[in-house]
Protein backbone atom coordinates (compact mmCIF):
# COMPACT_ATOMS: atom_id res chain seq x y z
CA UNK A 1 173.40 215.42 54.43
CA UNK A 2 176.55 212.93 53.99
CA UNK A 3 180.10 213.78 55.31
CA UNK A 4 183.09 213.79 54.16
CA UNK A 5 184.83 213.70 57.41
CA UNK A 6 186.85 210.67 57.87
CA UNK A 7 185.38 208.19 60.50
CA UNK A 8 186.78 208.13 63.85
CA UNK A 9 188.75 204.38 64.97
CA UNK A 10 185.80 204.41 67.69
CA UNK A 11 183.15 204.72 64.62
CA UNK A 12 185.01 202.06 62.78
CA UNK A 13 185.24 199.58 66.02
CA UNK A 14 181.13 199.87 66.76
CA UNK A 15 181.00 199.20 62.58
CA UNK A 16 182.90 195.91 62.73
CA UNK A 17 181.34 194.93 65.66
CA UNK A 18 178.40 195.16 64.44
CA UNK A 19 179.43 193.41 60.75
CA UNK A 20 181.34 190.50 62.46
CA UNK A 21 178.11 190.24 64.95
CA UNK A 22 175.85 190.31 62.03
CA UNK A 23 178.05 187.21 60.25
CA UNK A 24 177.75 185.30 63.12
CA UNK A 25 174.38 185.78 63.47
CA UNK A 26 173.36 184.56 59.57
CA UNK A 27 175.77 181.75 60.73
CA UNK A 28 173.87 181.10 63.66
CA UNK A 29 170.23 181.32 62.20
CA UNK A 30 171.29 178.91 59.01
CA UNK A 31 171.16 176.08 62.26
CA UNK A 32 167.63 176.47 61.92
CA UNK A 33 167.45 175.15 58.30
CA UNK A 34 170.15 172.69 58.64
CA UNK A 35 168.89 170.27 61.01
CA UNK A 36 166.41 169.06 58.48
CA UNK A 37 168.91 168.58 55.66
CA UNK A 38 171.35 166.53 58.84
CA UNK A 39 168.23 164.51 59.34
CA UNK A 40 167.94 163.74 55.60
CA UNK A 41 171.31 161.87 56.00
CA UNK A 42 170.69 160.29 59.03
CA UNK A 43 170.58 163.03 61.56
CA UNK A 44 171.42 163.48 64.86
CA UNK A 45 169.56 160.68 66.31
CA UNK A 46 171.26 158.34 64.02
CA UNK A 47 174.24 159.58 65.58
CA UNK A 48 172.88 158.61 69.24
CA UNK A 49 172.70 161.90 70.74
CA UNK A 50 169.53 162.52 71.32
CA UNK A 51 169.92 159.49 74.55
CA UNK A 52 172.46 161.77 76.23
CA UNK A 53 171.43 162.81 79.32
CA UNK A 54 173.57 166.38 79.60
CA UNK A 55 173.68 166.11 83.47
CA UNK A 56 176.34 163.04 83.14
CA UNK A 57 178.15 164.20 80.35
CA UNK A 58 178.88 167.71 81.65
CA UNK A 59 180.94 167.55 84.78
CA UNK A 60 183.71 169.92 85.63
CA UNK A 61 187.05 169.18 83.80
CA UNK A 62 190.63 170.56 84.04
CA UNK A 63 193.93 170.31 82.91
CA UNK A 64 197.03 172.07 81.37
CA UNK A 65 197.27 174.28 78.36
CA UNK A 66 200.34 176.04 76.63
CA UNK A 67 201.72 178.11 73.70
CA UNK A 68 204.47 179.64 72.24
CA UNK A 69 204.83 183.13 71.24
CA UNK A 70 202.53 184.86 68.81
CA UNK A 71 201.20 188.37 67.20
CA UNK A 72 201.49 190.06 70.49
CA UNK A 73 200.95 187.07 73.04
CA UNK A 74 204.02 185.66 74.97
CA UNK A 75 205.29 182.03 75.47
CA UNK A 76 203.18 180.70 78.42
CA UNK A 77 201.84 177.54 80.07
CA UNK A 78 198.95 177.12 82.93
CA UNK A 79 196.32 175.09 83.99
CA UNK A 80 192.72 175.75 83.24
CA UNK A 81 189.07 174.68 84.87
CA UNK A 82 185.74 174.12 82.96
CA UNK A 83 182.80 174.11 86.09
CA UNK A 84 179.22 173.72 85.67
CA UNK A 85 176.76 175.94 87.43
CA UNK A 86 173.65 174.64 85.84
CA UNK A 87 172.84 171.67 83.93
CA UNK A 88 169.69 171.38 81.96
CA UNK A 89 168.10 169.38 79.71
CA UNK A 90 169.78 171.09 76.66
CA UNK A 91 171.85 173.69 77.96
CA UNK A 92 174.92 174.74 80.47
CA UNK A 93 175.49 177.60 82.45
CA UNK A 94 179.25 177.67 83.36
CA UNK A 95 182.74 178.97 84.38
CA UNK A 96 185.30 178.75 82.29
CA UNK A 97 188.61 180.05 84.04
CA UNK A 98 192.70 179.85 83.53
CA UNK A 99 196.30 180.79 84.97
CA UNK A 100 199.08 181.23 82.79
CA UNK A 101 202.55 181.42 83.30
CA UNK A 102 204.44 183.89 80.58
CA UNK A 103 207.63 183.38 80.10
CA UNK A 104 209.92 185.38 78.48
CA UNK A 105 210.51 185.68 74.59
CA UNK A 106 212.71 184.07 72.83
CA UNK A 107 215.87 186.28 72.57
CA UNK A 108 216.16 188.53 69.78
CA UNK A 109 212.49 187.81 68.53
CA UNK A 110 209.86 190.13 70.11
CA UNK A 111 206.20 189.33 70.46
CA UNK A 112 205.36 193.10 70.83
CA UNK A 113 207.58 194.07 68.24
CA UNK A 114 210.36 195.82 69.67
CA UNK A 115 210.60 195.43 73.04
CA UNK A 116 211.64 191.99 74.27
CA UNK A 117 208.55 190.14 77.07
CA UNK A 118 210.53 188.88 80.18
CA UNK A 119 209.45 186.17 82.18
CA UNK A 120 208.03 185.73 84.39
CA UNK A 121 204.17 186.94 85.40
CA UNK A 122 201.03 185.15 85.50
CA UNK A 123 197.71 186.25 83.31
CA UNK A 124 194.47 185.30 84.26
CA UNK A 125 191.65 184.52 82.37
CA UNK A 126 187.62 184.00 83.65
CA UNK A 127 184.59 183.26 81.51
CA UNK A 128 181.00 183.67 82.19
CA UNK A 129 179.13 181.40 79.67
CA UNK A 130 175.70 179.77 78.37
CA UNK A 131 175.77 177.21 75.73
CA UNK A 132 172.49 175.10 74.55
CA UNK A 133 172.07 172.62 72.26
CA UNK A 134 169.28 173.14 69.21
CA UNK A 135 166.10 170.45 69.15
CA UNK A 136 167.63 167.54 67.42
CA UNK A 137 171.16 168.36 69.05
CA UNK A 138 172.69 168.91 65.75
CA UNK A 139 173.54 172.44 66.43
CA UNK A 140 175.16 173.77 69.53
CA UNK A 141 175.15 177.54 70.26
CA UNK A 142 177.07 179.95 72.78
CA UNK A 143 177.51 183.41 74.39
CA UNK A 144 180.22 184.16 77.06
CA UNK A 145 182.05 186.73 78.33
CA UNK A 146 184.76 187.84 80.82
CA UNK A 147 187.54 189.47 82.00
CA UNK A 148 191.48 188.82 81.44
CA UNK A 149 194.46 190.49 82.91
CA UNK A 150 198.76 190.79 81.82
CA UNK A 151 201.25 191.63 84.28
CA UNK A 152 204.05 191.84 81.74
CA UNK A 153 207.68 192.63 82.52
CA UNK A 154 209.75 193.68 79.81
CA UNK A 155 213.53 193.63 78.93
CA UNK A 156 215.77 194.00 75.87
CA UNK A 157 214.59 195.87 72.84
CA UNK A 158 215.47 193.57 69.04
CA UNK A 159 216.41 197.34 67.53
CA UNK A 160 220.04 198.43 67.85
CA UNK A 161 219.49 201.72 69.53
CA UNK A 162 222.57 202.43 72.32
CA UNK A 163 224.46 199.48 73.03
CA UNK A 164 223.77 195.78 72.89
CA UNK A 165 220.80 195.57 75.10
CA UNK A 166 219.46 199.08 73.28
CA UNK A 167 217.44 200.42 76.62
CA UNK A 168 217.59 201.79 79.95
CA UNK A 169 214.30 201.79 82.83
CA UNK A 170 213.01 198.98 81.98
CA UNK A 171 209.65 198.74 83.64
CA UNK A 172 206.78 196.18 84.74
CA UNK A 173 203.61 197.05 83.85
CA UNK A 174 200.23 195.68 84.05
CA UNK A 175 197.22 195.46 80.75
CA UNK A 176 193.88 194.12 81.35
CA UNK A 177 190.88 193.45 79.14
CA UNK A 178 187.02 192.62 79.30
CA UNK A 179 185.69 190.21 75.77
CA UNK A 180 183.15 188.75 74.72
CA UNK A 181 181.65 186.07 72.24
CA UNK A 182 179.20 184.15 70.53
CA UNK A 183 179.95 180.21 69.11
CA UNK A 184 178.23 177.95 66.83
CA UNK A 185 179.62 173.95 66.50
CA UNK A 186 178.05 171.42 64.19
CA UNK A 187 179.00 167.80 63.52
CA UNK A 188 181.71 169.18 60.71
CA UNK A 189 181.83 173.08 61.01
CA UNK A 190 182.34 175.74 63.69
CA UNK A 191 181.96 179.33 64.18
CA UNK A 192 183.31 181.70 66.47
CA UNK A 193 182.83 185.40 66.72
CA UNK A 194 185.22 187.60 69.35
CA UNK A 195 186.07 191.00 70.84
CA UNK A 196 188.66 192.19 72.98
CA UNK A 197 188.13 195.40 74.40
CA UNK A 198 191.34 196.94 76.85
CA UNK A 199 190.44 198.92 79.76
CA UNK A 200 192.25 200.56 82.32
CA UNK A 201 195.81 202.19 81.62
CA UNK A 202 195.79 200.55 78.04
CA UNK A 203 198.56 201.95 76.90
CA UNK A 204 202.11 202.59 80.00
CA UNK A 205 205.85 202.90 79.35
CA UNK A 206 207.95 200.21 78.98
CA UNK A 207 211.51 201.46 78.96
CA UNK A 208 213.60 204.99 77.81
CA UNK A 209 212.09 204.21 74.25
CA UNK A 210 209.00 202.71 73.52
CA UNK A 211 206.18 202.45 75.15
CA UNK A 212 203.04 199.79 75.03
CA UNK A 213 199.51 199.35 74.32
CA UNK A 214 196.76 196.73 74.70
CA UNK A 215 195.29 196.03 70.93
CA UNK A 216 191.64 195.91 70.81
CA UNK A 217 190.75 193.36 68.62
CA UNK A 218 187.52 192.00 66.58
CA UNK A 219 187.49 188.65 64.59
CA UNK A 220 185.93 185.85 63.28
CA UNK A 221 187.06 181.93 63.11
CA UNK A 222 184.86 179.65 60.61
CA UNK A 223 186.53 175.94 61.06
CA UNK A 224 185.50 172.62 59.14
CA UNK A 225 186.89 168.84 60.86
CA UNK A 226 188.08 166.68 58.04
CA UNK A 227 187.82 164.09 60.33
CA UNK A 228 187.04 163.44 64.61
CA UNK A 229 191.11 164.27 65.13
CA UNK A 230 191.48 166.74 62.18
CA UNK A 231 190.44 170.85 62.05
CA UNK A 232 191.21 173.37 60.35
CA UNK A 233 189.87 176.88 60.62
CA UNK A 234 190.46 180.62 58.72
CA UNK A 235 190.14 183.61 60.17
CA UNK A 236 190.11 187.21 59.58
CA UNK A 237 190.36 189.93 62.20
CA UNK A 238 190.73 193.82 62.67
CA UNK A 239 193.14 195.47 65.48
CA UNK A 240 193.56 198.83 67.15
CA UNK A 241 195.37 200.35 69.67
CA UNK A 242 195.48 204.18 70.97
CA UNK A 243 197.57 206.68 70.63
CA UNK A 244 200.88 205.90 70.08
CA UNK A 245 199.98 201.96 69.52
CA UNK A 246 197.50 203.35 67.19
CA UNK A 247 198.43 200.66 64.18
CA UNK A 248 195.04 200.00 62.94
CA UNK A 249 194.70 197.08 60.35
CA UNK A 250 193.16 193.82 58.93
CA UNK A 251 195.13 190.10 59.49
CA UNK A 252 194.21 186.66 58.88
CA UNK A 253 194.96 183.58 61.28
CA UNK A 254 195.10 180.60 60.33
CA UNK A 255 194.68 176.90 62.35
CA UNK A 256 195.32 173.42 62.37
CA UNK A 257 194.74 171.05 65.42
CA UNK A 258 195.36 167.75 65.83
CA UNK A 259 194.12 165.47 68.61
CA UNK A 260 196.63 162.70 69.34
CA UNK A 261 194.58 161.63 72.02
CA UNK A 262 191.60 161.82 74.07
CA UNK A 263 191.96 165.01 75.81
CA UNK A 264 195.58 165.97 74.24
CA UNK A 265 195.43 168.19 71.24
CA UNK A 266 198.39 169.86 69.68
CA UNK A 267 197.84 173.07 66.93
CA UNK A 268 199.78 175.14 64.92
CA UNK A 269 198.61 178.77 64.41
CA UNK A 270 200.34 181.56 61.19
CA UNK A 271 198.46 184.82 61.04
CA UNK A 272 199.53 187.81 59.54
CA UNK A 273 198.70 191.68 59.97
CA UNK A 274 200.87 194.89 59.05
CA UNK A 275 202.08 195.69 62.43
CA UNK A 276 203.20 192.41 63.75
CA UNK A 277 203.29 190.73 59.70
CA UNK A 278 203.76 186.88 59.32
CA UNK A 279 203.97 185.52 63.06
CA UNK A 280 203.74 181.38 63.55
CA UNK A 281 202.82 179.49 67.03
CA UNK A 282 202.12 176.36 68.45
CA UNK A 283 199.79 175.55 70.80
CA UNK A 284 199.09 172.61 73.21
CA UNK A 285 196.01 171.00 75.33
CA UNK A 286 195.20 168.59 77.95
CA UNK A 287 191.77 168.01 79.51
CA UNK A 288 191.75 164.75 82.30
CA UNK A 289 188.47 163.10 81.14
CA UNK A 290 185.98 160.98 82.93
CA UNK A 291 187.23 158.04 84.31
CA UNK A 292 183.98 156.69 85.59
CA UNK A 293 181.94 156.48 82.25
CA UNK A 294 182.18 153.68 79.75
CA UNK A 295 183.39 152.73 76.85
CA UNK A 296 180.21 153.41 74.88
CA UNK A 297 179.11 156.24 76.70
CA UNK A 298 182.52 158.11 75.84
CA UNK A 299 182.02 157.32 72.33
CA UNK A 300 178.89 159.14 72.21
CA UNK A 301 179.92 161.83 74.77
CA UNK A 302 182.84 162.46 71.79
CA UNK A 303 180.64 163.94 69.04
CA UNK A 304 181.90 167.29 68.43
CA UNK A 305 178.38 168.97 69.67
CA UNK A 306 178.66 167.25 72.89
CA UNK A 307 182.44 168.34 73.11
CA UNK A 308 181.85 171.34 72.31
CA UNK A 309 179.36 172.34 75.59
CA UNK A 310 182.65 171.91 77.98
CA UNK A 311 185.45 172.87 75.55
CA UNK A 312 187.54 176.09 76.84
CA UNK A 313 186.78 179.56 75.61
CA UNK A 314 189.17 180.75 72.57
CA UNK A 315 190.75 183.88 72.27
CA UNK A 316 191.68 185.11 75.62
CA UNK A 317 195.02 186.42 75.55
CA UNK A 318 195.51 190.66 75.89
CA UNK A 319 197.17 191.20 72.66
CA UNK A 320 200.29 194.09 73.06
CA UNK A 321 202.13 196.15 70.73
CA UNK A 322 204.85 198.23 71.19
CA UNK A 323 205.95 201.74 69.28
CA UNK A 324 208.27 205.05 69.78
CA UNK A 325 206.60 208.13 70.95
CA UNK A 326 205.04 209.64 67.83
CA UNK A 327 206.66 213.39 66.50
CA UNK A 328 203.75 216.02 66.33
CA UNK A 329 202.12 214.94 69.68
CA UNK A 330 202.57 217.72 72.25
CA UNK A 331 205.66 217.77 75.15
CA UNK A 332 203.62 217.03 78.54
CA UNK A 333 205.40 219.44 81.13
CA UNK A 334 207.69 223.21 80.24
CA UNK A 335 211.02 222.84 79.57
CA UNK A 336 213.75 220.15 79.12
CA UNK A 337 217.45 219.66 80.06
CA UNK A 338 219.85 219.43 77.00
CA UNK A 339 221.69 217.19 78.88
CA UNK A 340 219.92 214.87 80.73
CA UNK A 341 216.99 212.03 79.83
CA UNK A 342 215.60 211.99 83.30
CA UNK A 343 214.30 215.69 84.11
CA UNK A 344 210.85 215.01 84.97
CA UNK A 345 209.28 215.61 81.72
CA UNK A 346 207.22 212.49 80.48
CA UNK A 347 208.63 213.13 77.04
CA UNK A 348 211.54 214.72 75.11
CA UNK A 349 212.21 215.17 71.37
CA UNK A 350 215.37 213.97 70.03
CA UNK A 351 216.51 216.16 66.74
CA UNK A 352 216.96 213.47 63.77
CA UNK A 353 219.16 214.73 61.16
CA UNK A 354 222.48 213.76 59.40
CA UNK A 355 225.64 213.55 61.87
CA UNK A 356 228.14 211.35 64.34
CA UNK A 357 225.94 208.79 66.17
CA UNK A 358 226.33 209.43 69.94
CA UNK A 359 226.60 206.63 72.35
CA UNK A 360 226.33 204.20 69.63
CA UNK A 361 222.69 205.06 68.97
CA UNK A 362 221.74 203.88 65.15
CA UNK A 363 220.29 207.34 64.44
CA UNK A 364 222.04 210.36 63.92
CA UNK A 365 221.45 213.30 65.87
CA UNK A 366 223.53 217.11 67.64
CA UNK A 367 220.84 218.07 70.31
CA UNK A 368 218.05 218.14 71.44
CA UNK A 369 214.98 220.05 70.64
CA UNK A 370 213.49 221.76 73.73
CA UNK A 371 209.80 221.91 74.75
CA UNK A 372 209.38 225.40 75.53
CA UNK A 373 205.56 224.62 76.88
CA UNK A 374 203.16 222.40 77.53
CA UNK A 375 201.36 222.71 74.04
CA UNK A 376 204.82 222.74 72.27
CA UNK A 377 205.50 219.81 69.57
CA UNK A 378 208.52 218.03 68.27
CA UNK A 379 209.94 219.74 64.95
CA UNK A 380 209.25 217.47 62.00
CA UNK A 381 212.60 215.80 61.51
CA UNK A 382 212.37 214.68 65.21
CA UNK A 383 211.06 211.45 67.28
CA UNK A 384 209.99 211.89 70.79
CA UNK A 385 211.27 209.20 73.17
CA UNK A 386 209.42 208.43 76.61
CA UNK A 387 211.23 209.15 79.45
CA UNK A 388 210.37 209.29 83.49
């Protein structure tokens, strides 16, 4: 018998996990049709890798990343690590780890929304990984996953709530995620399926206002290089917090890289989505190569397959939003002062309605509205505002 009861965001995450999984998947098993057509036009033996031996072209790597400021990701640079555990004949079994400073955001601009980042902290970032190449090495394939952490501080708020600097109890706090993913590279296109799941405390108080959450997200990349310095890659993907940061919705991302070098790429990133809407960044990598190797064994150790088994993981930032306590949810602890914020309640309602602003706040209100129990809720004209 078929409901008509709405499905729960937990029923719609499994569903798109399981949709963007399938994608990648059809993506993944097309690999086994196209190395005939690739050897058609010359294949991948043409192409010289089929000599490779892995075990000299995968060796550990490292170098510096950085990036500005995007939908819910801060301004940060670090230094990253590719190390191989296990080298076979077609395949790696690796470690894929970073350290990022995050700096704060640019003033006035928040990446959360409201509430302005301050620097500075320092995220982490491990993968666990397997990548193998297909029988003719014109396909490579990959599954990782790991676990990423944000201290985040946090400091002036972009709305004009109080005064200048709009917020009081400003606090630290700390989000962490596990993720996962599969890839797929080719000679000219590339796949890449992700989730980001939050755990822990996913959602804490940032100041007398608003308070933050860690955005689960679940997307798909399919790229195309116009050329060996050239790519380009769309994206769609599907976010949702809890709670409070409960902003459910689709975006699109957008990329364009550009490697100036060997081993220095620069990129330029636009998504959009209807909480954090049209957001642009820029991105930029370094990876030391291997001095040892020749001329004509780089060459070949270039081809985007071969890249491809030591590049870094993509995607590993915790994405966070920030929102005001939502009216309707229940007051957390009896009673309130009229007069005071801090009274040991985690939450107070502040009575919206046509009057003199008070302390220069940008809403109107004459009181406040008192929780006369634990299950009691905020009136309907009325915003609840966290509080310590």
């Amino acid at each position: 018998m078929l409901s008509n009861q709405p499905s729960s965001p937990m029923q719609r995450s499994v569903r798109l996990s399981l949709s963007l999984s399938g994608v990648a998947a059809l993506a993944f098993s097309n690999g086994v049709l196209l190395p005939a057509a690739a050897q058609e036009s010359g294949g991948a033996e043409d192409l010289g890798v089929m000599e490779i031996n892995l075990k000299d072209a995968i060796n550990f790597n490292w170098g510096f990343q950085g990036a500005l400021q995007g939908a819910g990701t801060p301004n940060q640079a670090g230094i990253g690590g590719f190390l191989p555990l296990s080298v076979g004949d077609n395949s790696v079994f690796f470690v894929d780890a970073l350290a990022n400073v995050n700096f704060s955001d640019r003033s006035g601009d928040s990446s959360l929304i409201n509430t302005e980042v301050a620097g500075i902290t320092i995220s982490t970032s491990t993968r666990l990984g397997y990548r193998w190449l297909n029988n003719d090495r014109s396909w490579m394939y990959g599954v990782n996953a790991g676990y990423d952490s944000r201290p985040m501080n946090t400091g002036d708020a972009d709305a004009f709530i109080r005064d200048s600097k709009s917020v009081d109890h400003r606090q630290s706090v700390f989000f962490q995620q596990i993720a996962a993913g599969l890839e797929a590279v080719s000679e000219s296109w590339n796949f890449n399926a992700y989730g980001l799941f939050p755990v822990g405390d996913t959602e804490q108080v940032l100041n007398d206002h608003y308070r933050g959450g860690a955005l689960h997200t679940y997307g798909l990349d399919v790229g195309y290089a116009f050329t060996p310095e050239w790519d380009a890659s769309i994206g769609y993907y599907y976010q949702h917090g809890d709670d409070l940061t409960a902003d459910d919705g689709n975006g699109v991302l957008a990329k364009l890289s550009y490697e100036i070098t060997d081993g220095l790429t620069l990129g330029v990133n636009v998504s959009y989505d209807e909480a954090f809407e049209t957001r642009v960044s820029g991105n930029i990598e370094y990876r030391f190569g291997s001095s040892h190797v020749t001329e004509v064994e780089k060459k070949k150790w270039q081809k985007p397959v071969i890249q491809a088994l030591t590049e870094s993981v993509k995607h590993r930032d915790v994405r966070v939003h920030d929102g005001g306590k939502m009216q309707g949810d229940s007051c957390k602890k009896q009673g309130i002062s009229g007069t005071r914020k801090n009274n040991g309640n985690k939450y107070h309602c502040e009575n919206i309605i046509a009057g003199s602003p008070i302390e220069g706040t940008a809403t109107f209100h004459t009181g406040w509205v008192n929780c006369t129990n634990k299950n009691a809720t905020c009136t309907p004209n009325a915003t609840k505002t966290a509080v310590f």
